[in-house]
C-alpha atoms as a PDB file:
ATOM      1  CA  UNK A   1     112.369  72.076  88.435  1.00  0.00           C
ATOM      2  CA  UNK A   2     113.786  73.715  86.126  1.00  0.00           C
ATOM      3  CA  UNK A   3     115.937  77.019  86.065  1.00  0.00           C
ATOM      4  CA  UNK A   4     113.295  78.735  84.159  1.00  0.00           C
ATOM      5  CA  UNK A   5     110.283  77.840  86.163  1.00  0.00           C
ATOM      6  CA  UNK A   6     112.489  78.611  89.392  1.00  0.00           C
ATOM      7  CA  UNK A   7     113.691  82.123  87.493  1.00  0.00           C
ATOM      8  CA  UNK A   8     110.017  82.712  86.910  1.00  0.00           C
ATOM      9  CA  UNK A   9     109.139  81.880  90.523  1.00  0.00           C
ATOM     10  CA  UNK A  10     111.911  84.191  92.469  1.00  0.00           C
ATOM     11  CA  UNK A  11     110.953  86.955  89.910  1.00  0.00           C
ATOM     12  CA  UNK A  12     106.867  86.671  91.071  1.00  0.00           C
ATOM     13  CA  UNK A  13     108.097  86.560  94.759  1.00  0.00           C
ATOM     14  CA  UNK A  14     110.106  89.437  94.342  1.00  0.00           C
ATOM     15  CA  UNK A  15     107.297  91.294  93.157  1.00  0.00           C
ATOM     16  CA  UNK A  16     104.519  90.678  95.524  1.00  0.00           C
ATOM     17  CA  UNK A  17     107.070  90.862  97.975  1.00  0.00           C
ATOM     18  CA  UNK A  18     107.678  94.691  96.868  1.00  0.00           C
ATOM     19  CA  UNK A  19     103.955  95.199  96.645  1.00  0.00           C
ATOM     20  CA  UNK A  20     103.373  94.045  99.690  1.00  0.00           C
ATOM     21  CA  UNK A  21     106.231  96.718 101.085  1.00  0.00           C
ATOM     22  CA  UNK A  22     103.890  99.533  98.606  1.00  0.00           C
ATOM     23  CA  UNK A  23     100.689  98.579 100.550  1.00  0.00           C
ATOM     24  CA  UNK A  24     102.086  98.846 104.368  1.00  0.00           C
ATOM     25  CA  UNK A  25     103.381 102.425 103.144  1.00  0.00           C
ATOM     26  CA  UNK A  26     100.214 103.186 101.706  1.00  0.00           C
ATOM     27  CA  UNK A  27      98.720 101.912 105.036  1.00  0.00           C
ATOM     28  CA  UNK A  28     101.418 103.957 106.876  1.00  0.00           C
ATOM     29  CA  UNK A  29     100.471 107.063 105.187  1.00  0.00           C
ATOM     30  CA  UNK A  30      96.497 106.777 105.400  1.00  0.00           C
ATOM     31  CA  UNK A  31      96.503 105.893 109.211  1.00  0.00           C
ATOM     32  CA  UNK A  32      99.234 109.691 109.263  1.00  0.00           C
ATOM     33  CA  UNK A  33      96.394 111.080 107.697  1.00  0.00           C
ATOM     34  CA  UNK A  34      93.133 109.942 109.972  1.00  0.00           C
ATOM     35  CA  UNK A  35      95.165 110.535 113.144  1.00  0.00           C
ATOM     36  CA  UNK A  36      95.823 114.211 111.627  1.00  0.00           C
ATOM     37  CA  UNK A  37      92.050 114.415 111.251  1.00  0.00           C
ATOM     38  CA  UNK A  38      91.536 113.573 114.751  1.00  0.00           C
ATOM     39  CA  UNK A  39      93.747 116.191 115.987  1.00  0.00           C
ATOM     40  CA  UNK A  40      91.815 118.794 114.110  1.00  0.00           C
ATOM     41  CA  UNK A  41      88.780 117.254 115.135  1.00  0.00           C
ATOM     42  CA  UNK A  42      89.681 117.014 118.818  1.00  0.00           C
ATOM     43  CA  UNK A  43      91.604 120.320 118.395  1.00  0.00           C
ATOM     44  CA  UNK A  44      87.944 122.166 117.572  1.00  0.00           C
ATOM     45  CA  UNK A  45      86.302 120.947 120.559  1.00  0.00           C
ATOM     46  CA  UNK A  46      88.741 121.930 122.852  1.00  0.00           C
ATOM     47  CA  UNK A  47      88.823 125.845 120.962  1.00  0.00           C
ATOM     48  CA  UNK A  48      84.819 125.381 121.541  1.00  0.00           C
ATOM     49  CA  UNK A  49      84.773 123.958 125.104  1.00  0.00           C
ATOM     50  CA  UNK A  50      87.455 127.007 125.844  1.00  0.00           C
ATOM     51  CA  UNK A  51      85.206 129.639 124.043  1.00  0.00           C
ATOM     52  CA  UNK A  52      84.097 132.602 125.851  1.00  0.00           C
ATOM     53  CA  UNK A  53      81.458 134.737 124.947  1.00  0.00           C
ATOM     54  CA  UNK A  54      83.826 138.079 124.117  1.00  0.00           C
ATOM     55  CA  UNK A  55      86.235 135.779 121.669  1.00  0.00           C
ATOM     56  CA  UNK A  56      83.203 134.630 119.306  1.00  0.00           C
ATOM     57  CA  UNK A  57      84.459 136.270 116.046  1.00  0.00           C
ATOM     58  CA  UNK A  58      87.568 134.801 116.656  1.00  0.00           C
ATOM     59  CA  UNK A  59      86.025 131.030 117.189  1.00  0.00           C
ATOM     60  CA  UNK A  60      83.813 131.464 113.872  1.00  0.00           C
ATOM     61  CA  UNK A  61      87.308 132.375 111.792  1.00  0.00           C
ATOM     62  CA  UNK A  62      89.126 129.750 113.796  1.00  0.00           C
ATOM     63  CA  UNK A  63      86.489 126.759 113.295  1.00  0.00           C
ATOM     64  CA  UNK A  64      86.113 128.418 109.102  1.00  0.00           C
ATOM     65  CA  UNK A  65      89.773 127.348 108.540  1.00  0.00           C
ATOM     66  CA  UNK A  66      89.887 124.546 110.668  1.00  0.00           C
ATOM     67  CA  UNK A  67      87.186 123.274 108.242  1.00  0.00           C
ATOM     68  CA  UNK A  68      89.388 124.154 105.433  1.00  0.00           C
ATOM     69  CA  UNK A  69      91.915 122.095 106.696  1.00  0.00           C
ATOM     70  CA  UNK A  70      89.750 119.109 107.754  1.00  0.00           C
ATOM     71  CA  UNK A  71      88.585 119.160 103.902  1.00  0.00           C
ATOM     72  CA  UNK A  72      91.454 118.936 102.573  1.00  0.00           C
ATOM     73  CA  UNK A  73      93.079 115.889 104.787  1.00  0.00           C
ATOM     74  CA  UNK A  74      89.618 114.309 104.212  1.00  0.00           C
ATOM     75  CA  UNK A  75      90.668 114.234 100.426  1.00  0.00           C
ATOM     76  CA  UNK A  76      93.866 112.682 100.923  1.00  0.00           C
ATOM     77  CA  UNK A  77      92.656 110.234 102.966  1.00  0.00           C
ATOM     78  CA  UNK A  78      90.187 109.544  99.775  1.00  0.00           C
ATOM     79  CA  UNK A  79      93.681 109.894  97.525  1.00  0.00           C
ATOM     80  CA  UNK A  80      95.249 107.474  99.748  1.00  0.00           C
ATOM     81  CA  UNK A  81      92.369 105.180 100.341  1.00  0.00           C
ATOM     82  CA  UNK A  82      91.741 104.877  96.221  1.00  0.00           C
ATOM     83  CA  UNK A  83      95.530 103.957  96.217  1.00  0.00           C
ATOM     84  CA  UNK A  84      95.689 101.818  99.097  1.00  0.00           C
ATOM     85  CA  UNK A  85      92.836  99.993  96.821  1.00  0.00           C
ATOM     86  CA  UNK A  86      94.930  99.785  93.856  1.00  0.00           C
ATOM     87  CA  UNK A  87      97.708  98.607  95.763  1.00  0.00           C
ATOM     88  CA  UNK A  88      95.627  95.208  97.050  1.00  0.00           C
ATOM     89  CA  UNK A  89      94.551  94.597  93.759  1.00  0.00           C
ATOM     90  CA  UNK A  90      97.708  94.860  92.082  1.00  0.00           C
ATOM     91  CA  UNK A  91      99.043  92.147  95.207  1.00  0.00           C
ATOM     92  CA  UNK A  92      96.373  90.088  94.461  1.00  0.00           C
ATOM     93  CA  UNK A  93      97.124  89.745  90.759  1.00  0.00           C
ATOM     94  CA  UNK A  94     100.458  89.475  91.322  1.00  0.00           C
ATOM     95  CA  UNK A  95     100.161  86.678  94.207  1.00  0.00           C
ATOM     96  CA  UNK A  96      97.527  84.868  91.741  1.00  0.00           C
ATOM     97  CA  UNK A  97     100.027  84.838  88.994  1.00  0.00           C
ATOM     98  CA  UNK A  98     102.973  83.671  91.965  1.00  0.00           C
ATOM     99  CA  UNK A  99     100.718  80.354  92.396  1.00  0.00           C
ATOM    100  CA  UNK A 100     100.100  79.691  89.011  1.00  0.00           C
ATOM    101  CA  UNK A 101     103.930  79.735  88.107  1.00  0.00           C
ATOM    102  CA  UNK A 102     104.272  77.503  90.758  1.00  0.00           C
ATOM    103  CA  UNK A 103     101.641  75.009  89.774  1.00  0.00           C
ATOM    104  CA  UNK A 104     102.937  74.981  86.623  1.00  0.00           C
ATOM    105  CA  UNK A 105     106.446  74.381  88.187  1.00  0.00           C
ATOM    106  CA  UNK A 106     104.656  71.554  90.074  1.00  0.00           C
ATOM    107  CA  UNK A 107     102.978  70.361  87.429  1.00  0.00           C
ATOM    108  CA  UNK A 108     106.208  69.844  85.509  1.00  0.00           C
ATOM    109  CA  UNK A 109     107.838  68.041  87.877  1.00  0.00           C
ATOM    110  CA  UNK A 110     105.305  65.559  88.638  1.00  0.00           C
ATOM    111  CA  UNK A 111     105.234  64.859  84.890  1.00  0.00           C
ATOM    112  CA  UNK A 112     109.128  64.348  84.494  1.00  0.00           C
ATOM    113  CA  UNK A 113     108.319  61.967  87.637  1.00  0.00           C
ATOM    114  CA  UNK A 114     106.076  60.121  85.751  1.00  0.00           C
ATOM    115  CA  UNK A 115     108.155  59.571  82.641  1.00  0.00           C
ATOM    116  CA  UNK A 116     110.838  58.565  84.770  1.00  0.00           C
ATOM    117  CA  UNK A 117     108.857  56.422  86.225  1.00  0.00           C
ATOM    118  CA  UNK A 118     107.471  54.780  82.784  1.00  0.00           C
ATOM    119  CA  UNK A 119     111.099  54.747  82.019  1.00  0.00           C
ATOM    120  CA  UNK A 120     112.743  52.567  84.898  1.00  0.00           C
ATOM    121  CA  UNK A 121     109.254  50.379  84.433  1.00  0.00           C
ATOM    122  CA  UNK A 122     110.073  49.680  80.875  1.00  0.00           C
ATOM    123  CA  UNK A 123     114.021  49.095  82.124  1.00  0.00           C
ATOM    124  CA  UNK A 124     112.143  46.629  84.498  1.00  0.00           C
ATOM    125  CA  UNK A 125     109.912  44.878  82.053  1.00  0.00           C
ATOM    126  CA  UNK A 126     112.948  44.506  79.512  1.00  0.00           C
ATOM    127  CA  UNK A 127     115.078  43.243  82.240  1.00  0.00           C
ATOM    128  CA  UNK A 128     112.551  40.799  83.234  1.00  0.00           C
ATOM    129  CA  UNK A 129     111.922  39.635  79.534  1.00  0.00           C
ATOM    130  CA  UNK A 130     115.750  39.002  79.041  1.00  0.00           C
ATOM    131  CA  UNK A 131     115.941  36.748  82.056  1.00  0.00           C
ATOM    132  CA  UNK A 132     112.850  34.752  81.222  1.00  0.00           C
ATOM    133  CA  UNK A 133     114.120  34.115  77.584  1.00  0.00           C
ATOM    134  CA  UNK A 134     117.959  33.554  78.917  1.00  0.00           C
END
């Protein structure tokens, strides 16, 4: 193979290799961001399972900005999710365009096989000629 094609192939790896690092992180922070939803969510039950009747007002505000909050990880889990979708597709592409340098690598080097092949045959064949007319 040559340097080129191996160049070519080292610089692809490298790259889905560092896209692959992109997506865990991305994975990393969107799994952050649903277990902080859970906590809010679990963290408004408990506030309404410890509600008494005197402390209402104070429940309403509480479970108004705990819905405030909720929103607003809800749209970074959508941020992160949109990204996390980017991410794949950008690893597929770049693990589709890994295998077709290295096809072409492969397909290379079964062609130089070949004409070395049709080479030593044709060393063969005039080798074989020479002793039948010597």
């Amino acid at each position: 193979m040559s340097n080129w094609a191996q160049s070519l192939i080292k610089l692809s790896g490298f790259e889905v290799e560092t896209l692959q690092k992109r997506l865990a992180e991305i994975g990393d922070r969107k799994r952050a961001h649903e277990m902080q939803y859970a906590m809010l969510v679990a963290q408004g039950e408990a506030e309404i399972a410890q509600c008494h009747p005197s402390t209402a007002g104070d429940l309403h505000r509480f479970l108004e900005a705990l819905k405030v909050r909720k929103g607003h990880v809800l749209a970074q889990i959508e941020i992160v999710t949109a990204e996390e979708a980017g991410a794949r597709d950008a690893l597929a592409q770049a693990f589709e365009e890994q295998k077709k340098y290295e096809h072409i690598a492969e397909q290379m080097r079964l062609g130089a096989l070949k004409k070395q092949a049709k080479f030593e045959a044709a060393q063969m064949d005039e080798l074989g000629l020479r002793k039948a007319a010597g």
